[in-house]
C-alpha atoms as a PDB file:
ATOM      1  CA  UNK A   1      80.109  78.135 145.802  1.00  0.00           C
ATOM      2  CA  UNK A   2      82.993  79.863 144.110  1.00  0.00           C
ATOM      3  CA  UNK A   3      82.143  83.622 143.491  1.00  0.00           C
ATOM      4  CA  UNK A   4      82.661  85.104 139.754  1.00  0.00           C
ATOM      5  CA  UNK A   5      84.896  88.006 139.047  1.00  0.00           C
ATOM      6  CA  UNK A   6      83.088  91.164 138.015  1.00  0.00           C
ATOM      7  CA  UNK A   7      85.709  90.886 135.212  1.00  0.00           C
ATOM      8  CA  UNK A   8      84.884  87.421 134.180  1.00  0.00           C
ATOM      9  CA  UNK A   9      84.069  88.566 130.676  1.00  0.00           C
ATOM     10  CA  UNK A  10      86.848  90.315 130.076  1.00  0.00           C
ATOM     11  CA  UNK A  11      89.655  88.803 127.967  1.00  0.00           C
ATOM     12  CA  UNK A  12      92.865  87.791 129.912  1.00  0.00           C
ATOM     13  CA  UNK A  13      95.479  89.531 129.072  1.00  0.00           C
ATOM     14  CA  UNK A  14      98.208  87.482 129.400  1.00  0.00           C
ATOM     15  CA  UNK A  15      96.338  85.251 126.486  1.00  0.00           C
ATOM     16  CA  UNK A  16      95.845  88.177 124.296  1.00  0.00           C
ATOM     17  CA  UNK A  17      97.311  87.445 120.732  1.00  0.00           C
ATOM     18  CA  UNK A  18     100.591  89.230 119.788  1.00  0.00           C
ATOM     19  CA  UNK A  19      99.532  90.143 116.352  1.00  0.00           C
ATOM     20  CA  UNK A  20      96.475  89.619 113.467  1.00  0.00           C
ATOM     21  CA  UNK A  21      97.982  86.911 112.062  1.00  0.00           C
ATOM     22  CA  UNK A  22      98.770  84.713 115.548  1.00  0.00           C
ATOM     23  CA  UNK A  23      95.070  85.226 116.626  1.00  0.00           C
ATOM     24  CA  UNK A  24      94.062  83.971 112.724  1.00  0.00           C
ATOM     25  CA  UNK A  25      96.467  80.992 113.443  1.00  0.00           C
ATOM     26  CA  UNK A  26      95.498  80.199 116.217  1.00  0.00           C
ATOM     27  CA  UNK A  27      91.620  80.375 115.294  1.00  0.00           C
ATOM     28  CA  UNK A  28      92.270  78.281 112.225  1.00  0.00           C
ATOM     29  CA  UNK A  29      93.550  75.378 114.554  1.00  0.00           C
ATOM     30  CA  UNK A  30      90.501  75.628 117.009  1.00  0.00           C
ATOM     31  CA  UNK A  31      88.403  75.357 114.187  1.00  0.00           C
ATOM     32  CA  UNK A  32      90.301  72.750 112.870  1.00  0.00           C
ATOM     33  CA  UNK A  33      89.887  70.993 115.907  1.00  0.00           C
ATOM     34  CA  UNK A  34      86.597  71.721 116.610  1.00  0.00           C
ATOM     35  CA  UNK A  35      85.535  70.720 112.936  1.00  0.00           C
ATOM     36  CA  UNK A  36      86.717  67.099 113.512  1.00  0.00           C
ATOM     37  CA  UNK A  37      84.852  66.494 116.536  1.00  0.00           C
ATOM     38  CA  UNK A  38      87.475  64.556 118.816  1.00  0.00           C
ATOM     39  CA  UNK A  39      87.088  67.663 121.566  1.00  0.00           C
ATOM     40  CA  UNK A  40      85.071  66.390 124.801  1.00  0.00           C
ATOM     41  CA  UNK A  41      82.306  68.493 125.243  1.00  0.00           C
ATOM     42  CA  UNK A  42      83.540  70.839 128.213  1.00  0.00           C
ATOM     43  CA  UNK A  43      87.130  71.426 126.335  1.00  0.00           C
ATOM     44  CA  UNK A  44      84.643  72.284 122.935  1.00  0.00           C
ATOM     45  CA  UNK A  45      82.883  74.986 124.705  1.00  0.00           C
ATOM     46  CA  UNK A  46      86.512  76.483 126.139  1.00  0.00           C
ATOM     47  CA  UNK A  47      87.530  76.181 122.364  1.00  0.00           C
ATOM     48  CA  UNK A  48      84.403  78.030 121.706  1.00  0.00           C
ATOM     49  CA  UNK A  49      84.530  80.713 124.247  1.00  0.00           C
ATOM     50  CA  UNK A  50      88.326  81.341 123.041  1.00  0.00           C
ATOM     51  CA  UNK A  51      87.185  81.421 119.450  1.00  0.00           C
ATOM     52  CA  UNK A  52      85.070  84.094 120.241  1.00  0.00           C
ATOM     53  CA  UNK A  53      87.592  86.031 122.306  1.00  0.00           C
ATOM     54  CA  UNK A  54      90.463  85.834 119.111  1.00  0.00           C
ATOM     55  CA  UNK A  55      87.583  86.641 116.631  1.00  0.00           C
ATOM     56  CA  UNK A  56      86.996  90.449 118.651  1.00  0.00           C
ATOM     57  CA  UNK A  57      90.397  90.746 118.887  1.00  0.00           C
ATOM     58  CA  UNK A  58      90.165  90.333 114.959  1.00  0.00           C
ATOM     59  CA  UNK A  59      87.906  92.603 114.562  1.00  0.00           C
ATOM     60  CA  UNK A  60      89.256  95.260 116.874  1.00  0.00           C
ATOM     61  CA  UNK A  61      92.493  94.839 114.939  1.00  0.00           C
ATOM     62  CA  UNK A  62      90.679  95.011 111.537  1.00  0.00           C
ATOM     63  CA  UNK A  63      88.568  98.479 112.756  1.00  0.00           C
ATOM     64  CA  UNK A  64      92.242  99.791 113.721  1.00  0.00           C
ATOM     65  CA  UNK A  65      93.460  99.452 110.141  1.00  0.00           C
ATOM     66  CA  UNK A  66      90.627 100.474 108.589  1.00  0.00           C
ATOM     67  CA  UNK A  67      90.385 104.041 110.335  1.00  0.00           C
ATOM     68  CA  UNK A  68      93.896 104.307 109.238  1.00  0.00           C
ATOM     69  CA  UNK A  69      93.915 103.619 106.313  1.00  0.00           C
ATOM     70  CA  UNK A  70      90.635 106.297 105.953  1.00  0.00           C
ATOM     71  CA  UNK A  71      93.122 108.553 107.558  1.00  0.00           C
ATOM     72  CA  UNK A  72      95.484 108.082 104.907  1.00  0.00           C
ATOM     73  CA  UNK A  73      93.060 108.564 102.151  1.00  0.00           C
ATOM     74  CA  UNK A  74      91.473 112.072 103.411  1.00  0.00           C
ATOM     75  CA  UNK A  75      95.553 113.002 103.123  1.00  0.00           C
ATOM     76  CA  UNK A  76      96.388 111.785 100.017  1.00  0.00           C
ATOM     77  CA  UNK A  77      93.581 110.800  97.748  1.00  0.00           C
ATOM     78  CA  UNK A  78      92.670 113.624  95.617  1.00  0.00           C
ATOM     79  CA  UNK A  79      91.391 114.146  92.122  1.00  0.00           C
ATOM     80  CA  UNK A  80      94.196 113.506  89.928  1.00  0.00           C
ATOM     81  CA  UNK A  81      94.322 115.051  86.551  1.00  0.00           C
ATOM     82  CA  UNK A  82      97.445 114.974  83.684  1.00  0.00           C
ATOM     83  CA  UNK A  83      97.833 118.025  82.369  1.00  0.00           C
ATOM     84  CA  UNK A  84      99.555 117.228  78.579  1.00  0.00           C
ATOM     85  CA  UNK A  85      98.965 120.126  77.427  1.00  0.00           C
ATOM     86  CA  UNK A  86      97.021 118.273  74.818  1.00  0.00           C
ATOM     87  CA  UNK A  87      93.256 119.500  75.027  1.00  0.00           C
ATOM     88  CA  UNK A  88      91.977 118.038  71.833  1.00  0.00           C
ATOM     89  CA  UNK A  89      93.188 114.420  71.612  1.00  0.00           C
ATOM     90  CA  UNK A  90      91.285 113.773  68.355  1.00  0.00           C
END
């Protein structure tokens, strides 16, 4: 009996998408495929398992931009106020 890798459940590397939009792609098209229901059932569950791998990479890209873009706020979102030297606008 084959022994498992203590890393089995980590994602490969070398299939690791090269951007947001490639993983979204590329999970559109397993869905696609699974949705249609031609997959045998041993190449649905890799379709499955892979889903789930490009849908954390997803949402480790997603929590990336997110904390930036909070970054960006605490720097440059303040109160803004116009100062028209116009107090009484009535």
């Amino acid at each position: 009996m084959p022994k498992k890798n203590a890393g089995a459940n980590q994602p490969d590397p070398a299939n690791t998408p090269v951007s947001f939009e490639a993983a979204m792609n590329e999970l559109t098209g397993l869905v696609a495929k699974m949705e249609a229901g031609d997959l045998p059932l041993e190449a649905s569950v890799i379709a499955y398992q892979r889903g789930a791998e490009l849908i954390q990479f997803c949402t480790s890209q997603l929590d990336k931009v997110e904390q930036q873009v909070k970054v960006l706020e605490a720097g440059m979102l303040k109160s803004f106020h116009v100062d028209n030297g116009d107090e009484d606008l009535t």
